[in-house]
PDB file of N, CA and C in Angstrom:
ATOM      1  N   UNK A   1      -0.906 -15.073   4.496  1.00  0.00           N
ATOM      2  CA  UNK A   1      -0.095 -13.877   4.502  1.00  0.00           C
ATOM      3  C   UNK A   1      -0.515 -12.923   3.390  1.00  0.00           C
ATOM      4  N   UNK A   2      -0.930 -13.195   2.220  1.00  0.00           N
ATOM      5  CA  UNK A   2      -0.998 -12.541   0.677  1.00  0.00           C
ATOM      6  C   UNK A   2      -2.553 -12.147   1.430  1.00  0.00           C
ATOM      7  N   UNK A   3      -3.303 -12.530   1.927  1.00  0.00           N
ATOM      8  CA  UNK A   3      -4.542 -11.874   2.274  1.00  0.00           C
ATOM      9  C   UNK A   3      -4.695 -10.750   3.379  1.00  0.00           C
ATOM     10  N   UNK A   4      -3.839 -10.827   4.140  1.00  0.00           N
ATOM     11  CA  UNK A   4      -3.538  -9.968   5.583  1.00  0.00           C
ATOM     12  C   UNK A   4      -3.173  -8.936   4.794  1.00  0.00           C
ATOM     13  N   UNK A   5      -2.039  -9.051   3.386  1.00  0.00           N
ATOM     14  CA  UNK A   5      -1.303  -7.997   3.047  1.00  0.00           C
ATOM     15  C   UNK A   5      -2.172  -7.436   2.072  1.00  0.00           C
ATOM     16  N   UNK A   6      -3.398  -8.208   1.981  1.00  0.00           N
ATOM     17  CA  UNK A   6      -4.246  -7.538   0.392  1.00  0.00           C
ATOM     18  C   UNK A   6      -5.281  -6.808   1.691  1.00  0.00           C
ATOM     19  N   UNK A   7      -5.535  -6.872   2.874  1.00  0.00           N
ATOM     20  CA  UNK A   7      -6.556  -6.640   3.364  1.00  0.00           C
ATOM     21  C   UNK A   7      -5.933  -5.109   4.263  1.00  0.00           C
ATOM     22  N   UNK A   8      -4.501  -5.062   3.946  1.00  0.00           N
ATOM     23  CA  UNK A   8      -4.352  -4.062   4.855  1.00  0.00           C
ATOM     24  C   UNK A   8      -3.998  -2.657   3.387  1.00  0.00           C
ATOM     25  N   UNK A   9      -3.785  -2.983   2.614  1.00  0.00           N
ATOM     26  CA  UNK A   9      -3.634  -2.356   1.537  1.00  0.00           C
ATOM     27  C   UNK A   9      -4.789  -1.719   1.189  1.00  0.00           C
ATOM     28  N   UNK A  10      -6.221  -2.532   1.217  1.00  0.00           N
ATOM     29  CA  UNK A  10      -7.385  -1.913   1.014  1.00  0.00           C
ATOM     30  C   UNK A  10      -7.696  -1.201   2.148  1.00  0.00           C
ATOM     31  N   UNK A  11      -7.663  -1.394   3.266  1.00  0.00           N
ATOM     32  CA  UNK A  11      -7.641  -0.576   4.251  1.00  0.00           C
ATOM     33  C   UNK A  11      -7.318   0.776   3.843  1.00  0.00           C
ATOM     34  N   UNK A  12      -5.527   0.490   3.700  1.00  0.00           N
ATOM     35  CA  UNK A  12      -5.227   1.721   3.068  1.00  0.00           C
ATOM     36  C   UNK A  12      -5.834   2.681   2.258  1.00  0.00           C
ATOM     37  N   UNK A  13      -6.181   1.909   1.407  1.00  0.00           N
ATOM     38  CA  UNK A  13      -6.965   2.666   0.089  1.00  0.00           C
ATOM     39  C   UNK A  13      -7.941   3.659   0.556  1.00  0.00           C
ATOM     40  N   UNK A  14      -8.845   2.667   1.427  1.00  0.00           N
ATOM     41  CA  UNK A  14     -10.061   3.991   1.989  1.00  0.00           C
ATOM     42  C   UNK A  14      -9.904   4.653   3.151  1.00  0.00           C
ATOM     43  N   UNK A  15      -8.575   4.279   3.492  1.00  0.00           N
ATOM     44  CA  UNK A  15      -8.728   5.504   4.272  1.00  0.00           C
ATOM     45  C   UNK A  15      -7.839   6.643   3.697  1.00  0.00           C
ATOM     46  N   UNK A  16      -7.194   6.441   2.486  1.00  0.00           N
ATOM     47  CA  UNK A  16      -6.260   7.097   1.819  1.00  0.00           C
ATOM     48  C   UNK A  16      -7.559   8.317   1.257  1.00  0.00           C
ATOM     49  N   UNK A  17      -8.731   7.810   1.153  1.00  0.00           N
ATOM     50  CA  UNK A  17      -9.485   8.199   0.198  1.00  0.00           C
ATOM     51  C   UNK A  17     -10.537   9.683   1.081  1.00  0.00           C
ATOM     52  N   UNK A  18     -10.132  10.191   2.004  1.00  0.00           N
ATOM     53  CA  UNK A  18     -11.100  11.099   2.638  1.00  0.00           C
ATOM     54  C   UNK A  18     -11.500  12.354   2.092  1.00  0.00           C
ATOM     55  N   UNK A  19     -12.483  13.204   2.513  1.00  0.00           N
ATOM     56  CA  UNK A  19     -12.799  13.977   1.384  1.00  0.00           C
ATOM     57  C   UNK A  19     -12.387  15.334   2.473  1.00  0.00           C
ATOM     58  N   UNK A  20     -11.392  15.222   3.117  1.00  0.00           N
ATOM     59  CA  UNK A  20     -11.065  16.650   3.423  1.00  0.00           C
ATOM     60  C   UNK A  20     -10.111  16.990   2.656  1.00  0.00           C
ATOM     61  N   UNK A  21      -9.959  18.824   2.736  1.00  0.00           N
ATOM     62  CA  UNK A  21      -9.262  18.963   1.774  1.00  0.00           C
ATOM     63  C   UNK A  21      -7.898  19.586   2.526  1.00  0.00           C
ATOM     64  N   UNK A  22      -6.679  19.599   2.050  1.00  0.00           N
ATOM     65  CA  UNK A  22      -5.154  19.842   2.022  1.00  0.00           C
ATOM     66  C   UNK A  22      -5.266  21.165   2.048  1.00  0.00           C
ATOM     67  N   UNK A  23      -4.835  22.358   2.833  1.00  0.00           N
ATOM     68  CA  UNK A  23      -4.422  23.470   2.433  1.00  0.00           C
ATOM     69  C   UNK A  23      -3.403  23.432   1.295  1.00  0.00           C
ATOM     70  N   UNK A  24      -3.031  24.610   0.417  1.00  0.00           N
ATOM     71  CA  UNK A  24      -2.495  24.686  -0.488  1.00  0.00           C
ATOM     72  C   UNK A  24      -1.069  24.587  -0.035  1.00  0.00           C
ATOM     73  N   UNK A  25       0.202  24.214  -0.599  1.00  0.00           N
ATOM     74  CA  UNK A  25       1.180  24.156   0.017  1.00  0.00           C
ATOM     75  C   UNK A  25       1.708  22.969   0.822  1.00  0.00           C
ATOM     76  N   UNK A  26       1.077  22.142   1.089  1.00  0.00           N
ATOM     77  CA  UNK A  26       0.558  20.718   1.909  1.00  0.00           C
ATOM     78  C   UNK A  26       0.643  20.104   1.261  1.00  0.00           C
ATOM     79  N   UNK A  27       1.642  18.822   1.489  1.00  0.00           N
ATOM     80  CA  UNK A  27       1.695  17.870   0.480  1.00  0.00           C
ATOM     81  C   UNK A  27       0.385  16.771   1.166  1.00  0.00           C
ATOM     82  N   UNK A  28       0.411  15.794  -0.276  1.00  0.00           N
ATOM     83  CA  UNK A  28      -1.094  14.908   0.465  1.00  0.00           C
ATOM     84  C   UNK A  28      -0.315  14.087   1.354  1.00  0.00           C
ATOM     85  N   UNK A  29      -1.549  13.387   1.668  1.00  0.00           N
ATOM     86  CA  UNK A  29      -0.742  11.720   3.312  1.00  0.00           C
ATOM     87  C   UNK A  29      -0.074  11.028   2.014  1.00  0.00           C
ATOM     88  N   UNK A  30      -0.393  10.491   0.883  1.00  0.00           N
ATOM     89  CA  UNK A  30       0.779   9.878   0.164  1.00  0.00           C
ATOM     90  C   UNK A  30       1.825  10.344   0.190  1.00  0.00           C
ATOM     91  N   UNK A  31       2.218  11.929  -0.456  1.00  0.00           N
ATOM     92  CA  UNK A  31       3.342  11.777  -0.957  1.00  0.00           C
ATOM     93  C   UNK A  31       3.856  12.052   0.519  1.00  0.00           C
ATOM     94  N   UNK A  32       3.458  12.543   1.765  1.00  0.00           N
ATOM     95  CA  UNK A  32       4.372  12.270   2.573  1.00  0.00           C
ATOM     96  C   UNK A  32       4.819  10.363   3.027  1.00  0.00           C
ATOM     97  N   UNK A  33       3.818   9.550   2.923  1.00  0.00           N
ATOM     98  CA  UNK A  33       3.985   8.457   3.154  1.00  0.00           C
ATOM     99  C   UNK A  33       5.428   7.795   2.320  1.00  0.00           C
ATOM    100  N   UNK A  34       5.535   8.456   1.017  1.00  0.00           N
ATOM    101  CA  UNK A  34       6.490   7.870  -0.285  1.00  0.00           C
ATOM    102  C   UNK A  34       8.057   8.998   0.182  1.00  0.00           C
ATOM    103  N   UNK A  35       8.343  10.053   0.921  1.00  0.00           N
ATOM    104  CA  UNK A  35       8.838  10.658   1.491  1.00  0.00           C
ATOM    105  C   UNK A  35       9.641  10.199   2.565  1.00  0.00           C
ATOM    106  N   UNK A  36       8.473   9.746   3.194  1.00  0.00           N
ATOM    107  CA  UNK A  36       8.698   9.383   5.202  1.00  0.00           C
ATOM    108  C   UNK A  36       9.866   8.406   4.713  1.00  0.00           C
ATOM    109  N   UNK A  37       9.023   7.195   3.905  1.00  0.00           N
ATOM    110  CA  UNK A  37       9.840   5.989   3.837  1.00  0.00           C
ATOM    111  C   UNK A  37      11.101   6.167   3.026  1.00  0.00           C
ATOM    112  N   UNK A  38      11.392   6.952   2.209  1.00  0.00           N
ATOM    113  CA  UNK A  38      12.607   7.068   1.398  1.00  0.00           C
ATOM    114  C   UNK A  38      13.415   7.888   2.492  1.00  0.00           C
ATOM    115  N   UNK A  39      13.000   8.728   3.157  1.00  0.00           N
ATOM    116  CA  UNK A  39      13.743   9.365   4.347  1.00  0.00           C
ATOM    117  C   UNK A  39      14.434   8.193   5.297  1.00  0.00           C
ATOM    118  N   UNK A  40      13.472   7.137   6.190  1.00  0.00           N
ATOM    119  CA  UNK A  40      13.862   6.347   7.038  1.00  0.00           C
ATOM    120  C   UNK A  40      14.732   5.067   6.266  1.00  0.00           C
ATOM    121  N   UNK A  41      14.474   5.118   4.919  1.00  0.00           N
ATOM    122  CA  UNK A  41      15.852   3.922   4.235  1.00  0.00           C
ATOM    123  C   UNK A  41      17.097   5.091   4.489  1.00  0.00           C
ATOM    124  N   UNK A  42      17.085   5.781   4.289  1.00  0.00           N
ATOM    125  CA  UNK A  42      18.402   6.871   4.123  1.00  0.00           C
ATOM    126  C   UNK A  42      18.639   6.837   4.775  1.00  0.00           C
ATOM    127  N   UNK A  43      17.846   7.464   6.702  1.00  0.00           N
ATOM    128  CA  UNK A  43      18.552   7.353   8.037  1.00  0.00           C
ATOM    129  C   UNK A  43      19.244   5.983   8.248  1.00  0.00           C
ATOM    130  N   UNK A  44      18.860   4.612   7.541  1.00  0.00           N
ATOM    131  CA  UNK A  44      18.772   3.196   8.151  1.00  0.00           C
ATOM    132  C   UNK A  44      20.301   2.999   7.325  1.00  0.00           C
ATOM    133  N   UNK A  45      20.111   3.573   6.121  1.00  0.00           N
ATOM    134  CA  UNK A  45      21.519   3.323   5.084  1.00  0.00           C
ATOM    135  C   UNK A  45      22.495   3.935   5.948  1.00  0.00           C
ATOM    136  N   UNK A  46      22.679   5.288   6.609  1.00  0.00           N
ATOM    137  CA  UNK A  46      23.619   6.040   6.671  1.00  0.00           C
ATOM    138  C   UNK A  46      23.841   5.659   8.149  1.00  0.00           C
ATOM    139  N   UNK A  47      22.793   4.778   8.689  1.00  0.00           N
ATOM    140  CA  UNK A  47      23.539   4.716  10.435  1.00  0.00           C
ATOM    141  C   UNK A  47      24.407   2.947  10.344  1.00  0.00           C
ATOM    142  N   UNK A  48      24.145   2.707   9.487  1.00  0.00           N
ATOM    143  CA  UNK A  48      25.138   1.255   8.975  1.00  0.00           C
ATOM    144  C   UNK A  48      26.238   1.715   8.603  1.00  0.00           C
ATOM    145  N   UNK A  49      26.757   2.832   8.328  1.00  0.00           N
ATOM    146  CA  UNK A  49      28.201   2.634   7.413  1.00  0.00           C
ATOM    147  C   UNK A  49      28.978   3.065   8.715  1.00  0.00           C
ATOM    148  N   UNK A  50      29.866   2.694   8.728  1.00  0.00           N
ATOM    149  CA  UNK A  50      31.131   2.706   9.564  1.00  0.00           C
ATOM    150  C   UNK A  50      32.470   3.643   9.324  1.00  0.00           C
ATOM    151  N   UNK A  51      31.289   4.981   9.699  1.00  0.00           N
ATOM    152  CA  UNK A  51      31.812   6.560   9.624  1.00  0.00           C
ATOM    153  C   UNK A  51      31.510   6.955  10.929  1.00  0.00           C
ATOM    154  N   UNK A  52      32.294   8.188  11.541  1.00  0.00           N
ATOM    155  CA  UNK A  52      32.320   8.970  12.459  1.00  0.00           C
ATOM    156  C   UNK A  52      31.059   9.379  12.556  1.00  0.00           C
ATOM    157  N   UNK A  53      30.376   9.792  13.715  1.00  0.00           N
ATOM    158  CA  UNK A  53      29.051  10.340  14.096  1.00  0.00           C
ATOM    159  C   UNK A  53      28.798  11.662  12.697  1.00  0.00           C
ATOM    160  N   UNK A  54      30.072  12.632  13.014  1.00  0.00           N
ATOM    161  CA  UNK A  54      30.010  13.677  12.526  1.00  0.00           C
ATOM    162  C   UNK A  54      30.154  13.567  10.976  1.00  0.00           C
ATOM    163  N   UNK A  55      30.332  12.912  10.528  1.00  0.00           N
ATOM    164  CA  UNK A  55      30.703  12.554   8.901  1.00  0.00           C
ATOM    165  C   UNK A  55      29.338  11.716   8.703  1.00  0.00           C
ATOM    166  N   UNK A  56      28.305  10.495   9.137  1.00  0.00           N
ATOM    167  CA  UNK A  56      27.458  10.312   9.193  1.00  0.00           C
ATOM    168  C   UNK A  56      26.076  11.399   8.953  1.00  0.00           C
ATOM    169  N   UNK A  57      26.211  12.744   9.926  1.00  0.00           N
ATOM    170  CA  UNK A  57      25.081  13.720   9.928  1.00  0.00           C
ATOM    171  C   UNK A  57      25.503  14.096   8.302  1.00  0.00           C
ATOM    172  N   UNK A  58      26.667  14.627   8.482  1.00  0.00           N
ATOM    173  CA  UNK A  58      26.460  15.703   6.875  1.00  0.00           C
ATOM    174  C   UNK A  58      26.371  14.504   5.880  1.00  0.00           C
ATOM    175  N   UNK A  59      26.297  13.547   5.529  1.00  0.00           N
ATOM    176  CA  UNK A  59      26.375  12.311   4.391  1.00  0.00           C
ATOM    177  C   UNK A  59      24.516  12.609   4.618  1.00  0.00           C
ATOM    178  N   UNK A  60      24.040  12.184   5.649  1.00  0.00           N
ATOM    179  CA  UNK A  60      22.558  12.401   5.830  1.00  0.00           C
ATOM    180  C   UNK A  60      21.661  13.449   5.215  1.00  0.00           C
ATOM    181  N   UNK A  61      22.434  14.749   5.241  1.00  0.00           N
ATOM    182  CA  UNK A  61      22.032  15.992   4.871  1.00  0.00           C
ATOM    183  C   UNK A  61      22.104  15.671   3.165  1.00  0.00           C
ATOM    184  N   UNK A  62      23.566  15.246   2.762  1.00  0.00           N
ATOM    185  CA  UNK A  62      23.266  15.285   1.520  1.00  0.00           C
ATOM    186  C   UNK A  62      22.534  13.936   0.954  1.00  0.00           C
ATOM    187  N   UNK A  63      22.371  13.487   1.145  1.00  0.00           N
ATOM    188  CA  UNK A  63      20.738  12.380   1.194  1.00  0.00           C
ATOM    189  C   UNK A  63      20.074  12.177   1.016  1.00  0.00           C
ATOM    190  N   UNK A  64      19.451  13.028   1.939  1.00  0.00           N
ATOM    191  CA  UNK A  64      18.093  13.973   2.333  1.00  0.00           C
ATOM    192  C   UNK A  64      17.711  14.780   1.545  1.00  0.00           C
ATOM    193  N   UNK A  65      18.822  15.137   0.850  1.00  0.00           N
ATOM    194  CA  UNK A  65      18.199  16.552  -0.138  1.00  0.00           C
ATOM    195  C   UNK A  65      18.280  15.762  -1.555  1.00  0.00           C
ATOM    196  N   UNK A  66      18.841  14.828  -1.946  1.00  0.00           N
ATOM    197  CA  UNK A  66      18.559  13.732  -3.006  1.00  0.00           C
ATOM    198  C   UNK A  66      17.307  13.410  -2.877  1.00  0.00           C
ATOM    199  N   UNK A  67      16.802  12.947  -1.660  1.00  0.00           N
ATOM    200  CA  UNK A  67      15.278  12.458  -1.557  1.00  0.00           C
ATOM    201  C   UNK A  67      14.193  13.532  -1.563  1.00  0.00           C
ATOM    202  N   UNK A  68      14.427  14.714  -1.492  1.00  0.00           N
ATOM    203  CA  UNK A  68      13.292  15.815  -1.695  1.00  0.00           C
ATOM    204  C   UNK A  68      13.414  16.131  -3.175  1.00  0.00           C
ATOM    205  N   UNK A  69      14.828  16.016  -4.300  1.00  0.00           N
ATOM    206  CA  UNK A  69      14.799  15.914  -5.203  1.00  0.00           C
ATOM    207  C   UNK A  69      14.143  15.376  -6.183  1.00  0.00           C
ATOM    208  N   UNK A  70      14.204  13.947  -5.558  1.00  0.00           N
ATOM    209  CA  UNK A  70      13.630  12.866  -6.263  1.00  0.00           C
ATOM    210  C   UNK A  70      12.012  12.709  -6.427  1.00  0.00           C
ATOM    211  N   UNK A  71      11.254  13.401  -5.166  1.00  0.00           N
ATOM    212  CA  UNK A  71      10.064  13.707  -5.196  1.00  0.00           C
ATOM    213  C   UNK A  71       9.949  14.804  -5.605  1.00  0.00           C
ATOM    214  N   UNK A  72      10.845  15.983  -6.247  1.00  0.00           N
ATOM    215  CA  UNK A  72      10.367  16.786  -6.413  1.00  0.00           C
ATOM    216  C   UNK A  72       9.281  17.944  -5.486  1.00  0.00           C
ATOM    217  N   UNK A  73      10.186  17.728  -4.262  1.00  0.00           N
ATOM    218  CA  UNK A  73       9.848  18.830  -3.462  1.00  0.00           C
ATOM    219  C   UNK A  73      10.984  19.533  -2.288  1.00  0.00           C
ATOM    220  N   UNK A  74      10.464  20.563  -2.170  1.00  0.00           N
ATOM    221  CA  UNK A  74      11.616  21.141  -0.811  1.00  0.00           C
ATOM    222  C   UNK A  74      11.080  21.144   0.208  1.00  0.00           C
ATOM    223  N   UNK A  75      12.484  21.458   0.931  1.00  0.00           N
ATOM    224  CA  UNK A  75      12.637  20.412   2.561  1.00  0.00           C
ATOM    225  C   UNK A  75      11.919  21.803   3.136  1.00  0.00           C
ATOM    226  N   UNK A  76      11.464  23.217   2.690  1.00  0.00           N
ATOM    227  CA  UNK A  76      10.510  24.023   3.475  1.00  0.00           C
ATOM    228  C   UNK A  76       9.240  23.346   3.399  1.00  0.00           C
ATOM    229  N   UNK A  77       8.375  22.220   2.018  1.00  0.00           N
ATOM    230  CA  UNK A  77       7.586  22.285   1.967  1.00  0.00           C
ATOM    231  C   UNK A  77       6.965  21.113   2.392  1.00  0.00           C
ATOM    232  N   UNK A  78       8.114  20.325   2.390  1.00  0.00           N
ATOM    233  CA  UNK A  78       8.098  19.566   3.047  1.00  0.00           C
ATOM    234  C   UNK A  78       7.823  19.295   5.238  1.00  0.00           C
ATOM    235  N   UNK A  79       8.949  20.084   5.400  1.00  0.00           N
ATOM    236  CA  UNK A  79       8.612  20.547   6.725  1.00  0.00           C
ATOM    237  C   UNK A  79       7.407  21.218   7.190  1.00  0.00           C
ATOM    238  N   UNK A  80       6.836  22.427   6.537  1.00  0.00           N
ATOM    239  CA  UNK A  80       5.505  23.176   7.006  1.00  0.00           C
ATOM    240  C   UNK A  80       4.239  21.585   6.590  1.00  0.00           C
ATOM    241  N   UNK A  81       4.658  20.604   5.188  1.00  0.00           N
ATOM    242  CA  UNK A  81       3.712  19.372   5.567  1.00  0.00           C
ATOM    243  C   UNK A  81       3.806  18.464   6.777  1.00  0.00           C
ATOM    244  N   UNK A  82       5.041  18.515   7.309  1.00  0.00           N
ATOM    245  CA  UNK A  82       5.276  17.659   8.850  1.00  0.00           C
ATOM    246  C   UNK A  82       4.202  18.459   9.874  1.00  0.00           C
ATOM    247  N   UNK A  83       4.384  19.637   9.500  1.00  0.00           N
ATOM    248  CA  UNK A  83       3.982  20.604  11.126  1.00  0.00           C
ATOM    249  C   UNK A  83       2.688  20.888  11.057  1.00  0.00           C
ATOM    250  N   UNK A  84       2.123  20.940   9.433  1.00  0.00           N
ATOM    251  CA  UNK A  84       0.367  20.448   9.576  1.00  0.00           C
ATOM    252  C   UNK A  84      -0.060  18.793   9.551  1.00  0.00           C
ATOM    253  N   UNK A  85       0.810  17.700   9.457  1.00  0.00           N
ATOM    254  CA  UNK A  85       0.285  16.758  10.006  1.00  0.00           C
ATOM    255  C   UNK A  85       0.459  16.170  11.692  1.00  0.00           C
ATOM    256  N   UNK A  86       0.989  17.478  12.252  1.00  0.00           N
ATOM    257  CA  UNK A  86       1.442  17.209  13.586  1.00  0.00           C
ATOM    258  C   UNK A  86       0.283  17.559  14.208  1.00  0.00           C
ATOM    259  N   UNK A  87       0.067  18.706  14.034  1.00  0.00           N
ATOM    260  CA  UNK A  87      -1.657  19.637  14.564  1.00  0.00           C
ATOM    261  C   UNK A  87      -2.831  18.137  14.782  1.00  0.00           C
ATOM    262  N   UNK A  88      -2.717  16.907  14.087  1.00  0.00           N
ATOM    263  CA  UNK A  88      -3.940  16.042  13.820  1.00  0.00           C
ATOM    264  C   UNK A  88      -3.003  14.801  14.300  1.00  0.00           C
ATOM    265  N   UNK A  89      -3.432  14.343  15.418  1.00  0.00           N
ATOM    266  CA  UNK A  89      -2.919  12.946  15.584  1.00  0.00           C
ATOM    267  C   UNK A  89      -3.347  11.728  15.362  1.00  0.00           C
ATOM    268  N   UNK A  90      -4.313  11.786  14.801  1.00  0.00           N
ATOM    269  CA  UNK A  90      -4.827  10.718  13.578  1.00  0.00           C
ATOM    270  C   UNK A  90      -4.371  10.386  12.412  1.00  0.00           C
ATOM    271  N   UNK A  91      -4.337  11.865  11.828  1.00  0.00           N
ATOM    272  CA  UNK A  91      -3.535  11.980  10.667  1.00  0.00           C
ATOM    273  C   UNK A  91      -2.166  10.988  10.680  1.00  0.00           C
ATOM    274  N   UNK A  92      -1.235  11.372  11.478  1.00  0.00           N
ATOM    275  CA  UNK A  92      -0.262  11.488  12.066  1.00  0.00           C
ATOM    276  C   UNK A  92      -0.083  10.054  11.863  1.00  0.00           C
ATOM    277  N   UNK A  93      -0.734   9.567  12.807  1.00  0.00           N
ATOM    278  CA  UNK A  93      -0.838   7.883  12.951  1.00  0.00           C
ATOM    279  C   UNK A  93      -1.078   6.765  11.733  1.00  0.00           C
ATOM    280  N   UNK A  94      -1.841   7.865  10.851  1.00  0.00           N
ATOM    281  CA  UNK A  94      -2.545   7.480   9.307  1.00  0.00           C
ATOM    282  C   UNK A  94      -1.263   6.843   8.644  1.00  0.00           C
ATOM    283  N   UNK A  95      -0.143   7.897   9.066  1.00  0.00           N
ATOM    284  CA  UNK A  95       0.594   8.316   8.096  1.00  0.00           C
ATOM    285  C   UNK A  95       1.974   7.241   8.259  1.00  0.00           C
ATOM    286  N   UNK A  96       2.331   7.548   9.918  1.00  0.00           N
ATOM    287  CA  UNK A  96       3.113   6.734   9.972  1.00  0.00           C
ATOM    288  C   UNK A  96       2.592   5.506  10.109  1.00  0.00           C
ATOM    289  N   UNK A  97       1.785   4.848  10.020  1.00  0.00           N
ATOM    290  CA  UNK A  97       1.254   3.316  10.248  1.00  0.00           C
ATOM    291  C   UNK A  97       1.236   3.097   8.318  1.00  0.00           C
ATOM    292  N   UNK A  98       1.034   3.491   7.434  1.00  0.00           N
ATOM    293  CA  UNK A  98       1.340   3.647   5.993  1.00  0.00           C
ATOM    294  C   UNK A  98       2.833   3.149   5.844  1.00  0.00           C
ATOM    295  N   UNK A  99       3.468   4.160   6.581  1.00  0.00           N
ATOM    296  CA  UNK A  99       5.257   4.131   6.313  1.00  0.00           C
ATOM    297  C   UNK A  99       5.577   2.972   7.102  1.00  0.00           C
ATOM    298  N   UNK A 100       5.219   2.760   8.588  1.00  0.00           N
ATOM    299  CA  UNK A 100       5.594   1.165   8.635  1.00  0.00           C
ATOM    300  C   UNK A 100       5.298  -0.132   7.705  1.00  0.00           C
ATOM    301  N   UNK A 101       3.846  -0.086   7.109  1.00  0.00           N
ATOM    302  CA  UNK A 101       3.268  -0.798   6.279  1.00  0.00           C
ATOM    303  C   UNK A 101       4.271  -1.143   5.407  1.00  0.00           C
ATOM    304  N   UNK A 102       4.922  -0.022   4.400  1.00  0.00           N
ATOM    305  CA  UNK A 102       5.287  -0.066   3.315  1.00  0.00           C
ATOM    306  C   UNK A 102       6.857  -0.466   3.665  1.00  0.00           C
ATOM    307  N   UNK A 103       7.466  -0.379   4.641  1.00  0.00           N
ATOM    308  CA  UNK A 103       8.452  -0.504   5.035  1.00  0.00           C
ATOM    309  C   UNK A 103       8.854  -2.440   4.989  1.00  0.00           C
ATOM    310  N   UNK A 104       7.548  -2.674   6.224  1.00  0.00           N
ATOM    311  CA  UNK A 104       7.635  -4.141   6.141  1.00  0.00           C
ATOM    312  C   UNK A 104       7.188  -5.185   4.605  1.00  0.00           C
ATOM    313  N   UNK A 105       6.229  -4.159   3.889  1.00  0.00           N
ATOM    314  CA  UNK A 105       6.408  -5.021   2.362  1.00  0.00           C
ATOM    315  C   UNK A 105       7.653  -4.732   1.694  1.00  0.00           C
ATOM    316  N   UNK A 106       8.373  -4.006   2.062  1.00  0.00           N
ATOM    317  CA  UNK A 106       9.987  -3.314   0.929  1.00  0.00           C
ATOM    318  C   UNK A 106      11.174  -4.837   2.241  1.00  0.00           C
ATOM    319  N   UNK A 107      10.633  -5.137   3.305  1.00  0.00           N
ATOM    320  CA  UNK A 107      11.429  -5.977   4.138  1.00  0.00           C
ATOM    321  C   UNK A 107      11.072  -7.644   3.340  1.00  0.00           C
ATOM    322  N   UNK A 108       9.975  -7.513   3.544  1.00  0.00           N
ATOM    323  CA  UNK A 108       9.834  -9.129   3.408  1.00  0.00           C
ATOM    324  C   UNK A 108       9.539  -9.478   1.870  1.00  0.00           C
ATOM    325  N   UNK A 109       9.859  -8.307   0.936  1.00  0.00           N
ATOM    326  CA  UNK A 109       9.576  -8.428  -0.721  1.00  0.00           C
ATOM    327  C   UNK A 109      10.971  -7.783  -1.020  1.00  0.00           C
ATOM    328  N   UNK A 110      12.063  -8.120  -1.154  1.00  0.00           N
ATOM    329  CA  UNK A 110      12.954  -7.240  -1.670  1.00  0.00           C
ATOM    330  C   UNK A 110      12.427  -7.089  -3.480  1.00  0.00           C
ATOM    331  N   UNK A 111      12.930  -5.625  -3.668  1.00  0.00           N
ATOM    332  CA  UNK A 111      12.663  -5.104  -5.049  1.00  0.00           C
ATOM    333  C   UNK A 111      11.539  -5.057  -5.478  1.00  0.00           C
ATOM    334  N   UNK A 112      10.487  -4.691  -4.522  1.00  0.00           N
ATOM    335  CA  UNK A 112       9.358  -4.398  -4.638  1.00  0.00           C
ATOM    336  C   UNK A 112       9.242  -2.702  -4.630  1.00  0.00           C
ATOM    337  N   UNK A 113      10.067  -2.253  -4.243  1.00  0.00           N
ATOM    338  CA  UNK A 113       9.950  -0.764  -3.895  1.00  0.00           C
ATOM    339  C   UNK A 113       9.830   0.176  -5.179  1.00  0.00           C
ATOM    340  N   UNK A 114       9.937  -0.924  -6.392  1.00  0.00           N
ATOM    341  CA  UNK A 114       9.963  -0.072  -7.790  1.00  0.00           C
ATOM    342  C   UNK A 114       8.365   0.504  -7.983  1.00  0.00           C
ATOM    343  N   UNK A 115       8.018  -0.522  -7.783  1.00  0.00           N
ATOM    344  CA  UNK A 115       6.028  -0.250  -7.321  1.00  0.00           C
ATOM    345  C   UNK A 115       5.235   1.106  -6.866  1.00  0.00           C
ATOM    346  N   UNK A 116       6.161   1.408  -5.496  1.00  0.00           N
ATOM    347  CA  UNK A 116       5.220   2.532  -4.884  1.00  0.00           C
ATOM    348  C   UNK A 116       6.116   3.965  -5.711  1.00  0.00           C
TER     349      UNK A 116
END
């Protein structure tokens, strides 16, 4: 298991590592990867609590904007980075196959998430 997970990590690495470049304004495939996943714990936190649909969305909203905080970015610049990694469906795939990655080491390692 510790080798599958060291072998997909290096994976990561080079393909993390390409030499195209980001328009300005564009966050990189990391910090959306460190984003995606703090986004989908938040959706995963807030569809567990045992609140009304409608009290659920706005708890989400304010959340959401904790987590663009916390990275230190906004949800415009964030969004125009969604809608240029949408244009590339490689990218795309790069990105979310990263955020599952990191998802299932934050599952089967609790308190590992201090790391990324």
């Amino acid at each position: 298991m510790k080798r599958i997970l060291f072998l997909v990590l290096v994976v990561q690495f080079f393909a993390s590592c390409t030499s195209e470049s980001i328009p300005n304004g564009i966050l990189s495939e990391g910090d959306m990867v460190k984003i995606l996943v703090d986004i989908q714990l938040t959706e995963g936190m807030v569809s567990a609590m045992p609140i009304p649909y409608d009290s659920s969305q706005a708890l989400y909203s304010l959340m959401e904007k904790e987590v663009f905080i916390k990275h230190e970015v906004t949800d415009s610049v964030f969004t125009k980075s969604m809608l240029y990694y949408l244009e590339d469906a490689k990218k795309m795939d790069r990105i979310y196959a990263r955020v599952i990655d990191s998802l299932m080491v934050r599952e089967t390692n609790p308190g590992i998430e201090e790391r990324f």
